[in-house]
C-alpha atoms as a PDB file:
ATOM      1  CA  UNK A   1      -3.042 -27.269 -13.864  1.00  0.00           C
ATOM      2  CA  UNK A   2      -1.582 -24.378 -11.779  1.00  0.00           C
ATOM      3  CA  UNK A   3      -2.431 -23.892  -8.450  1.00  0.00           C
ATOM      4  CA  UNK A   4      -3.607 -20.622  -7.367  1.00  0.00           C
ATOM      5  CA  UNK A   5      -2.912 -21.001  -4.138  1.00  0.00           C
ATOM      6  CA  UNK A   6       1.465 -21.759  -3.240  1.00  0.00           C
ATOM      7  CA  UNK A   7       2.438 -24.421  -1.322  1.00  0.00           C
ATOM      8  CA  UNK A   8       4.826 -23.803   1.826  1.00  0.00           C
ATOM      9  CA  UNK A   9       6.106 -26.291   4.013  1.00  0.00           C
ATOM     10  CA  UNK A  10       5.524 -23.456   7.116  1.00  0.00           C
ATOM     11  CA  UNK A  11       7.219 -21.222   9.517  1.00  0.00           C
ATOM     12  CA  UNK A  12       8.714 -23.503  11.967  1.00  0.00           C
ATOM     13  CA  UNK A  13      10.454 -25.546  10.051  1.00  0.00           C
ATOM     14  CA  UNK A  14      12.777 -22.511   8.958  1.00  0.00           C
ATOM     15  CA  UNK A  15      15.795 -22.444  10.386  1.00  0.00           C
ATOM     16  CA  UNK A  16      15.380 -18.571  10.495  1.00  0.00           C
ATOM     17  CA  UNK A  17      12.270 -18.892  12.826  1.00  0.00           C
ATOM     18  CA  UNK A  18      14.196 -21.100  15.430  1.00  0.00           C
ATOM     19  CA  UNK A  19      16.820 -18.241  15.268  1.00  0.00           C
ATOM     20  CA  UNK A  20      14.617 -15.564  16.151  1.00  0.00           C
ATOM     21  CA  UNK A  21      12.930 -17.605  18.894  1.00  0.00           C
ATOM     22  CA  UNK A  22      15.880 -18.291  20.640  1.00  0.00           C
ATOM     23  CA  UNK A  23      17.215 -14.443  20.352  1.00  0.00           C
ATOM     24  CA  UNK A  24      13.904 -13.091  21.837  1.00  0.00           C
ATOM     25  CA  UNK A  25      13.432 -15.875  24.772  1.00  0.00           C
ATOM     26  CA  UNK A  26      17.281 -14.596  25.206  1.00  0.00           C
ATOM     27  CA  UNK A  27      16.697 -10.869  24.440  1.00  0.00           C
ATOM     28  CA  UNK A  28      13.964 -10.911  27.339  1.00  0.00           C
ATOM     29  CA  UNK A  29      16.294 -12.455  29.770  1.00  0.00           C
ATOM     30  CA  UNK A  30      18.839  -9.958  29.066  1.00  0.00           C
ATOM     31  CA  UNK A  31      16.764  -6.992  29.759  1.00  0.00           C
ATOM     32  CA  UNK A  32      14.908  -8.386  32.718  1.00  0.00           C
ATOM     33  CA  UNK A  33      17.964  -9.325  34.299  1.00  0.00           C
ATOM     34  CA  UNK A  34      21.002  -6.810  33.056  1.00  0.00           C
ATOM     35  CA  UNK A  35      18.708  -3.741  32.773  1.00  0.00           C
ATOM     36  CA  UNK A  36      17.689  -1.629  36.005  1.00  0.00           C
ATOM     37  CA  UNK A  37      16.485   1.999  36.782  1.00  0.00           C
ATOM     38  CA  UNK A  38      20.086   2.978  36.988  1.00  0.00           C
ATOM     39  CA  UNK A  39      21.265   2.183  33.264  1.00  0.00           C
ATOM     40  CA  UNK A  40      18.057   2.284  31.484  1.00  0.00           C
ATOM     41  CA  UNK A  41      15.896   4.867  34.263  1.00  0.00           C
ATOM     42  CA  UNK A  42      12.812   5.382  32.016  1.00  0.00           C
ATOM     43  CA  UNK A  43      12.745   1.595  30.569  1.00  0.00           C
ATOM     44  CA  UNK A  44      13.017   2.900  26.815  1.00  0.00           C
ATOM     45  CA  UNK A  45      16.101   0.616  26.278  1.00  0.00           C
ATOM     46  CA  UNK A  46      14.125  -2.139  27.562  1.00  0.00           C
ATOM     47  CA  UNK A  47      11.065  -1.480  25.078  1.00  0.00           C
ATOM     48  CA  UNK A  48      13.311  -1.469  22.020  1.00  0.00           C
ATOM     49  CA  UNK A  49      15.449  -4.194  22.220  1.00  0.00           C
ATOM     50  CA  UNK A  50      12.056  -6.734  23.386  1.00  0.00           C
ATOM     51  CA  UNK A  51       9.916  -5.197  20.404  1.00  0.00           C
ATOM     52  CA  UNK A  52      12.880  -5.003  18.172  1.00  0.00           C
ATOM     53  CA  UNK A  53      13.433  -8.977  18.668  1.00  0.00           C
ATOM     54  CA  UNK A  54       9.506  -9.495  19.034  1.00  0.00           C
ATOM     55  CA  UNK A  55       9.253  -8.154  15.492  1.00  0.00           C
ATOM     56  CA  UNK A  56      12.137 -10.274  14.511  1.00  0.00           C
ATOM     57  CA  UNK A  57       9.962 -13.038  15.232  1.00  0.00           C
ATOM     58  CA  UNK A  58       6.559 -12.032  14.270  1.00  0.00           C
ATOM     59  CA  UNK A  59       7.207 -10.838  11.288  1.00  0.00           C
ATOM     60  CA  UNK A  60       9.408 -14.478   9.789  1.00  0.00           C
ATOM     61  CA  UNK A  61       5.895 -15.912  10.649  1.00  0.00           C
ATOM     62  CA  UNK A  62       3.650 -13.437   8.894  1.00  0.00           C
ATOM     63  CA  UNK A  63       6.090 -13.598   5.757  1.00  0.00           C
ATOM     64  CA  UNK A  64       5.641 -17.085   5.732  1.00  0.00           C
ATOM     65  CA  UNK A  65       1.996 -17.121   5.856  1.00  0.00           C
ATOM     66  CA  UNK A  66       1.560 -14.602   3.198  1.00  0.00           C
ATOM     67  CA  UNK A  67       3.536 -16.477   1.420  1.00  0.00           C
ATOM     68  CA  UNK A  68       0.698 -18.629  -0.368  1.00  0.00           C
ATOM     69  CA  UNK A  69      -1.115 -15.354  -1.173  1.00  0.00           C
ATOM     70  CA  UNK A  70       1.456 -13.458  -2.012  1.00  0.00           C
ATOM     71  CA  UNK A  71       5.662 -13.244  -2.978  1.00  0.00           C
ATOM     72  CA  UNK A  72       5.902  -9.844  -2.551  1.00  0.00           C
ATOM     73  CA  UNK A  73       4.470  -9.216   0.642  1.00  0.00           C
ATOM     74  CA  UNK A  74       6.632 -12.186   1.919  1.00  0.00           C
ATOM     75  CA  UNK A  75       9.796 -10.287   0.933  1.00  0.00           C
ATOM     76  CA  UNK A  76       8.868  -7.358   2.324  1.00  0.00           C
ATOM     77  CA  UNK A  77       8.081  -8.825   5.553  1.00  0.00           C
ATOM     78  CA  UNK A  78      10.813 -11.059   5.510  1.00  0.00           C
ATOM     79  CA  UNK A  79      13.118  -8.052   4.829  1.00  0.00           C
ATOM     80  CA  UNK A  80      11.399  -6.317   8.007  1.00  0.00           C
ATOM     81  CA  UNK A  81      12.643  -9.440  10.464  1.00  0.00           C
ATOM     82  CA  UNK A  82      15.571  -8.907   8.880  1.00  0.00           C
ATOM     83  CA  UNK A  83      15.906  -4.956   9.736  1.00  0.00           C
ATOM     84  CA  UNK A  84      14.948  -5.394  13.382  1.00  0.00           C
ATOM     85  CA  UNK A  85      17.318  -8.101  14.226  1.00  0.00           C
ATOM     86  CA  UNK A  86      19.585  -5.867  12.791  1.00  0.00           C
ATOM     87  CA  UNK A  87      18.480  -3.040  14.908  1.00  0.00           C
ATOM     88  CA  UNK A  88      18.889  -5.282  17.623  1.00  0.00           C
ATOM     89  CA  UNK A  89      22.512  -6.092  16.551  1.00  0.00           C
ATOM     90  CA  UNK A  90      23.309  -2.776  17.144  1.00  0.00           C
ATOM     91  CA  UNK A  91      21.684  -2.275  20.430  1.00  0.00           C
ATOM     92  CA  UNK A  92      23.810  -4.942  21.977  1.00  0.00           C
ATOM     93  CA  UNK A  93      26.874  -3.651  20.531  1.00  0.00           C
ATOM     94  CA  UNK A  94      26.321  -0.108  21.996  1.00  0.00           C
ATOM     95  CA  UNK A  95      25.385  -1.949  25.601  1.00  0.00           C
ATOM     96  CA  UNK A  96      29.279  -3.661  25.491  1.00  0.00           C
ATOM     97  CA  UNK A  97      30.513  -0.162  24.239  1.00  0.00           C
ATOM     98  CA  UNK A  98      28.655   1.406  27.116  1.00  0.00           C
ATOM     99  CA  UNK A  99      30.380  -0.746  29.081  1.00  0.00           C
ATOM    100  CA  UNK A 100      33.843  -0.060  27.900  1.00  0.00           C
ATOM    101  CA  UNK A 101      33.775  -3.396  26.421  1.00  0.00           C
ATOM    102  CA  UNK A 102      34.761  -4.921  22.862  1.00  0.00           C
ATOM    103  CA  UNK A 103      33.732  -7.384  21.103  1.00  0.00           C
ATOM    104  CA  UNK A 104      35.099 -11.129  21.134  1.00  0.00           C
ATOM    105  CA  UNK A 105      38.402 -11.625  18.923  1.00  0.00           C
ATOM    106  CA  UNK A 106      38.035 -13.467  16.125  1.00  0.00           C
ATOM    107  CA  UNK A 107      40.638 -15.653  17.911  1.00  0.00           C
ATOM    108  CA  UNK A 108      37.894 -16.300  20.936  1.00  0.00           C
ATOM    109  CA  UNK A 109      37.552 -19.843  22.024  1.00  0.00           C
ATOM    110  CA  UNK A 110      34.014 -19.230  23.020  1.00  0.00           C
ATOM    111  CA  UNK A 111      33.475 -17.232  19.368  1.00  0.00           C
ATOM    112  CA  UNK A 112      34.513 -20.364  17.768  1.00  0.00           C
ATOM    113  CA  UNK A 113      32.754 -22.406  20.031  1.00  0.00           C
ATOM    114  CA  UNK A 114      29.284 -21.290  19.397  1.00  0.00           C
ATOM    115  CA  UNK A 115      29.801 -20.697  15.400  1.00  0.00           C
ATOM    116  CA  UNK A 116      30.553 -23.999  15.345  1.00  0.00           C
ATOM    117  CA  UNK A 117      27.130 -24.963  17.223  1.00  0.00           C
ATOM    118  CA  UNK A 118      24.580 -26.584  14.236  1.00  0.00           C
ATOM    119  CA  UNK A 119      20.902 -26.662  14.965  1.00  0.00           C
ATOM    120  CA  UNK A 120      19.443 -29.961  14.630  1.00  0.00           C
ATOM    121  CA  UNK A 121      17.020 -30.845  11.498  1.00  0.00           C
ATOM    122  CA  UNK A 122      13.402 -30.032  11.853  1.00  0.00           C
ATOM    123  CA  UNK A 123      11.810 -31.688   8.998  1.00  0.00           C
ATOM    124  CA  UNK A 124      10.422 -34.307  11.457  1.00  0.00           C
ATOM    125  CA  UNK A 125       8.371 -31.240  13.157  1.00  0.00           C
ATOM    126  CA  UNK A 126       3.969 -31.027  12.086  1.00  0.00           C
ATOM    127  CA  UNK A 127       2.916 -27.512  12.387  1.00  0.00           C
ATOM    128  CA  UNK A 128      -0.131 -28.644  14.333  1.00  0.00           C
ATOM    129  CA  UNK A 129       1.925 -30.275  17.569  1.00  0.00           C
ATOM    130  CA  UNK A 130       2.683 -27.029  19.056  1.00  0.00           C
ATOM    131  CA  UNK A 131       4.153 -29.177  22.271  1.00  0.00           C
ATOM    132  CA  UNK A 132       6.599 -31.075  19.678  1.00  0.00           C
ATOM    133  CA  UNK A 133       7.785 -27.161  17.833  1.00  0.00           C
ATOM    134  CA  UNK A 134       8.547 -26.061  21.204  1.00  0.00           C
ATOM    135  CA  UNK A 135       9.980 -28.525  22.880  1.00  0.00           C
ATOM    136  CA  UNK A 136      12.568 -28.629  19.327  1.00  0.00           C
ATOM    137  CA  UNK A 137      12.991 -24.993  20.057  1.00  0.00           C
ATOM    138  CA  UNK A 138      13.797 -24.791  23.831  1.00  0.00           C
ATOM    139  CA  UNK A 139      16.157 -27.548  23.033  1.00  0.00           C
ATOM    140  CA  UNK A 140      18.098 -25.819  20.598  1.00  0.00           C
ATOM    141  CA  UNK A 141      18.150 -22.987  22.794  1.00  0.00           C
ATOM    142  CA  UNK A 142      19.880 -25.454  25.494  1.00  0.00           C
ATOM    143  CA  UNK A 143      22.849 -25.420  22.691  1.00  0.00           C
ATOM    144  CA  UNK A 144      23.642 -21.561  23.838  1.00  0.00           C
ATOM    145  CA  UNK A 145      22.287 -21.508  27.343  1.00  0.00           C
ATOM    146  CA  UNK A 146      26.174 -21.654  28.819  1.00  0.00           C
ATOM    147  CA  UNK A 147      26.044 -18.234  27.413  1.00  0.00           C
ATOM    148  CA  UNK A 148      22.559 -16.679  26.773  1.00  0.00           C
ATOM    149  CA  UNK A 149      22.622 -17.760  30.684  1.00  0.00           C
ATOM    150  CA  UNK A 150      25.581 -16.320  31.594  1.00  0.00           C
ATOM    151  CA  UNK A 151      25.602 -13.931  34.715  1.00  0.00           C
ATOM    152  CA  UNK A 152      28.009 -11.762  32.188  1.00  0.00           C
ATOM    153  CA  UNK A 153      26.174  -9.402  30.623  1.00  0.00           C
ATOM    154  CA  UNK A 154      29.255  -9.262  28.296  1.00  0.00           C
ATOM    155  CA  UNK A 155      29.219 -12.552  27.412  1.00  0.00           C
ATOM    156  CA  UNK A 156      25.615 -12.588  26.503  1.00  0.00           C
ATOM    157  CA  UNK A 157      26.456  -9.991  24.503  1.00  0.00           C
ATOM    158  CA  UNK A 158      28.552 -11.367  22.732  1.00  0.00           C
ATOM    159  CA  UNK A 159      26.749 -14.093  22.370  1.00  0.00           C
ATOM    160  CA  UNK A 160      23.883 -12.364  20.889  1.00  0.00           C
ATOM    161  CA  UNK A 161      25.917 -10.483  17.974  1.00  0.00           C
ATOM    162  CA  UNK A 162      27.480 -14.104  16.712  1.00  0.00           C
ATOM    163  CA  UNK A 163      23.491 -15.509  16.909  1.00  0.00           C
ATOM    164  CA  UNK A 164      22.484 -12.280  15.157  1.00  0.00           C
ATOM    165  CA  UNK A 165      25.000 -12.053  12.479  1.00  0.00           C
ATOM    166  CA  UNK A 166      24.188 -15.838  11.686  1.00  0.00           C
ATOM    167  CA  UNK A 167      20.132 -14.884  11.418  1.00  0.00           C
ATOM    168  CA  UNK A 168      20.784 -11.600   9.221  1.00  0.00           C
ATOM    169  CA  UNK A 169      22.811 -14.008   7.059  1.00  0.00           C
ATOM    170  CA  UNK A 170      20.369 -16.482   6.249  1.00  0.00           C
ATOM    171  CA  UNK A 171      17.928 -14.322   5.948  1.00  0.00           C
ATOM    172  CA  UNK A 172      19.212 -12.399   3.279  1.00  0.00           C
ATOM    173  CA  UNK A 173      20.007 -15.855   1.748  1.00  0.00           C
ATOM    174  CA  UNK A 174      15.899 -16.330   2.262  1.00  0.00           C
ATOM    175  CA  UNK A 175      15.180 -12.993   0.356  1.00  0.00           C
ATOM    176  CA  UNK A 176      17.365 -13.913  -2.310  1.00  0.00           C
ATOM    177  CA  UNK A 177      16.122 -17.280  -2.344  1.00  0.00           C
ATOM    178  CA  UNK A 178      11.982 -15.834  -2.204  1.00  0.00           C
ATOM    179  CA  UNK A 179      12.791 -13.122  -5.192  1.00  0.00           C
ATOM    180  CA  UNK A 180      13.758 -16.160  -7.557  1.00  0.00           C
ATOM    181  CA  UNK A 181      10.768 -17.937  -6.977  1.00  0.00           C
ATOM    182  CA  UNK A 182       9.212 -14.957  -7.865  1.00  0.00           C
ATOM    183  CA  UNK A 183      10.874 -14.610 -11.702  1.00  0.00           C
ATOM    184  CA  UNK A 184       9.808 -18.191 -11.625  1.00  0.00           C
ATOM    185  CA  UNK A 185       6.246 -18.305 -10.592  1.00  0.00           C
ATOM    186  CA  UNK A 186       5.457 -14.877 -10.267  1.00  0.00           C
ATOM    187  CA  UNK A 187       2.643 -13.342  -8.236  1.00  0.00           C
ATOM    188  CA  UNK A 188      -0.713 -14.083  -7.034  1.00  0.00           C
ATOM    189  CA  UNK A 189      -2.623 -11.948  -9.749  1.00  0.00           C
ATOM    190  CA  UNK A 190      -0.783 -13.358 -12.558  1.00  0.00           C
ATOM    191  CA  UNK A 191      -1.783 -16.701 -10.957  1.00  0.00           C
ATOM    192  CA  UNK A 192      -5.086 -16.165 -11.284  1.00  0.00           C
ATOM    193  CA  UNK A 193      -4.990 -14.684 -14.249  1.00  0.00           C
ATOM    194  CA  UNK A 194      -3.610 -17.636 -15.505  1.00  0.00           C
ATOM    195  CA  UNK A 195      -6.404 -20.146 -13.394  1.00  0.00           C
ATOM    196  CA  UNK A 196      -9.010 -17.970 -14.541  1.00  0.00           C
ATOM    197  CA  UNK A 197      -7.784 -18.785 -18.294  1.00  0.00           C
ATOM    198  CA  UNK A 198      -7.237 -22.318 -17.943  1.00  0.00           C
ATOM    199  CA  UNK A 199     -10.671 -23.010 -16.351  1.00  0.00           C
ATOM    200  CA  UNK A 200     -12.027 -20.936 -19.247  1.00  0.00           C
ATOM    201  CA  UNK A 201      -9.739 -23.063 -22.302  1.00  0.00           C
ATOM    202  CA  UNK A 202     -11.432 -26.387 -20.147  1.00  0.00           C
ATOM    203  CA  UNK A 203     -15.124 -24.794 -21.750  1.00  0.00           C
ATOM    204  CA  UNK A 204     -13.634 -24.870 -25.062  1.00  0.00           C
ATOM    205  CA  UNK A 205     -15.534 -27.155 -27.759  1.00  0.00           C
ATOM    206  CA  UNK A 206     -13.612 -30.131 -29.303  1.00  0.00           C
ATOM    207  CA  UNK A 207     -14.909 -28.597 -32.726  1.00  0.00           C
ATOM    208  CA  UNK A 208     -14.309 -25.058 -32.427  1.00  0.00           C
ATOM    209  CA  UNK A 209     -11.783 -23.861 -35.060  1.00  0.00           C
ATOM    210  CA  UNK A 210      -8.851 -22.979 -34.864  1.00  0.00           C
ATOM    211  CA  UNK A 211      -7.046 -19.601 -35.178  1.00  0.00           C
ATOM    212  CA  UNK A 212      -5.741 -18.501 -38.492  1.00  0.00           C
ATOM    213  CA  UNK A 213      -3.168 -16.466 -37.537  1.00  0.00           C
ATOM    214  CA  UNK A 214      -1.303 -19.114 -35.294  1.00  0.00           C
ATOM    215  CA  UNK A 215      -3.247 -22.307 -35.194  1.00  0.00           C
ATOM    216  CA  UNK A 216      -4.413 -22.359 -31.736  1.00  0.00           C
ATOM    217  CA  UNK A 217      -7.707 -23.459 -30.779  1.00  0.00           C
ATOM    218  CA  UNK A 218     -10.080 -20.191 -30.531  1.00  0.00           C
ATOM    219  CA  UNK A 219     -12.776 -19.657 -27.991  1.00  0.00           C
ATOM    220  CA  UNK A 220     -16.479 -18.284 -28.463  1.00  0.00           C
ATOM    221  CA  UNK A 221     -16.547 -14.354 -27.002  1.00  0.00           C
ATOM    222  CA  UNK A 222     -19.014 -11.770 -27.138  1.00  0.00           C
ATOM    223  CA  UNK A 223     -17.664  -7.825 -28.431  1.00  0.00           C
ATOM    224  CA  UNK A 224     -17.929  -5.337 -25.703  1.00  0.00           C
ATOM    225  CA  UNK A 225     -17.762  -2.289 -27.798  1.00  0.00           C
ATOM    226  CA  UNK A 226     -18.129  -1.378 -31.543  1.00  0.00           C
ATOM    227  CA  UNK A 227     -20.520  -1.751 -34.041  1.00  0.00           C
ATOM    228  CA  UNK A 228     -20.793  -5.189 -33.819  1.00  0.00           C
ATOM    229  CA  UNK A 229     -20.937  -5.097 -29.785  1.00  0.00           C
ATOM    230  CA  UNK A 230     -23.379  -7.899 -28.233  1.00  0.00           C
ATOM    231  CA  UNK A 231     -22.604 -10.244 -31.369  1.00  0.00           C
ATOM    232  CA  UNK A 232     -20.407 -13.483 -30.516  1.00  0.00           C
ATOM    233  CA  UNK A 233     -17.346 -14.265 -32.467  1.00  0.00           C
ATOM    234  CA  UNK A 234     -13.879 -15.820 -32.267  1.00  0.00           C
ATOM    235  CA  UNK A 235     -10.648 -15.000 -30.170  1.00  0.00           C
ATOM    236  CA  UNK A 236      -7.505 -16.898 -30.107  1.00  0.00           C
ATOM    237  CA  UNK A 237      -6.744 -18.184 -27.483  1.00  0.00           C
ATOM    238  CA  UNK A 238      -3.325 -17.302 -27.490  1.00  0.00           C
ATOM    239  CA  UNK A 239      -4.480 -13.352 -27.157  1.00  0.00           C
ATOM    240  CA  UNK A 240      -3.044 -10.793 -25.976  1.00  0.00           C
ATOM    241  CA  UNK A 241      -0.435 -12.355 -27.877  1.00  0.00           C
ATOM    242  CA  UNK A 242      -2.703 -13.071 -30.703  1.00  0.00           C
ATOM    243  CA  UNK A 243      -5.403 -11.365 -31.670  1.00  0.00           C
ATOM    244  CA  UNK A 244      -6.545 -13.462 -34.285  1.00  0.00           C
ATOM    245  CA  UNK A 245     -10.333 -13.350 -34.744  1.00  0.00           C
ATOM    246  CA  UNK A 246     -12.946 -15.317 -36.973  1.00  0.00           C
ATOM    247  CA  UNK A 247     -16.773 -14.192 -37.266  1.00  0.00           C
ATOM    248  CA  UNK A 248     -19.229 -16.857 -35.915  1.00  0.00           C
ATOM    249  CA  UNK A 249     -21.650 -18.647 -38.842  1.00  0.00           C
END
């Protein structure tokens, strides 16, 4: 029986979503602490980079929510995060080149040390204990805090672009990953198109006959149009594919 509604084991347990929570609670510390009338004097630098990561955020959970509904909305959306925290990328990069500062070496001891930072497994977390999700989130923030915390704004910086380029990563592995359940299961209208025919074959009498054009069981339907419209007859079941028909005695 197909289900017309897809399952999804939920937003938080993504590692994605744990990602973007960590770079807004850091993206708002940044600002409120590194940004001042002086280097951002009408606060439009501040607005971007908060809604940029905000949307981050937002939209990994409204993806995932559509998801039961529908594929292609949670691509889209999912491709949205994806272009914000990308936006955001960039934003921090221009603040260490308005600084006259580069990025960390690939050689870095502290770009090494936070790539090689895992996030623990979340399996364990129920969407409903919002004090559990949290607390799992502030303490894989604690991972980074000895540089989201940093009273460098270089090296938060820095930090930020290695979190960053790990997020737009996996979530382009999550688009790819969302498209080929798509090919596989397709969308919510062919779902239902689909329920809607299996609850219909369920009706079906154990004696009606069966089609002679491919052998399938037919179903009793009433013509829409024609001269024989209003009179019940025969249709594969198998149509569109087959259109076999037999008149009703």
């Amino acid at each position: 029986m197909t289900e017309l509604l897809m399952k999804h084991s939920g937003y938080r347990k993504l590692n994605t979503f744990t990602y973007a929570s960590i770079i807004q609670i850091a993206t708002w510390r940044f600002c409120k602490t590194f940004l001042n009338r002086k280097n951002d004097p009408c606060g439009r630098q501040f607005d971007q980079m908060t809604q940029a990561a905000r949307s981050g955020r937002a939209n990994i959970v409204e993806g995932s929510e559509r998801s039961a509904t529908s594929k292609s909305t949670e691509m889209r959306l999912t491709d949205v995060a994806k272009a914000s925290l990308g936006e955001l990328k960039s934003d921090f990069e221009f603040w260490l080149l308005s600084q006259k500062k580069l990025p960390w070496k690939q050689s870095s001891t502290d770009l090494s040390a936070i790539r090689n930072i895992q996030l623990d497994p979340n399996s364990s977390i129920m969407a409903n204990d919002l004090h559990e999700a949290d607390k799992y989130i502030l303490a894989q923030y604690a991972k980074f805090s000895f540089w989201l915390e940093s009273d460098n704004p270089e090296t938060v910086a820095n930090a930020m672009l290695i979190l960053l380029s790990r997020v737009l990563y996996i979530l382009q592995k999550q688009i790819t990953t969302q498209g080929e359940a798509f090919k596989q299961e397709g969308g919510f209208r062919e779902r239902m198109n689909t329920v809607r025919i299996e609850e219909r074959d369920k009706k079906i009498p154990t004696d009606a006959p069966t089609c002679p054009e491919c052998g399938k069981k037919m179903r009793k339907c009433i013509a829409k149009a024609g001269q024989n419209a209003g009179n019940p007859f025969w249709g594969c079941t198998g149509f569109p594919d087959c259109k076999g028909i037999k008149n009703c005695e």
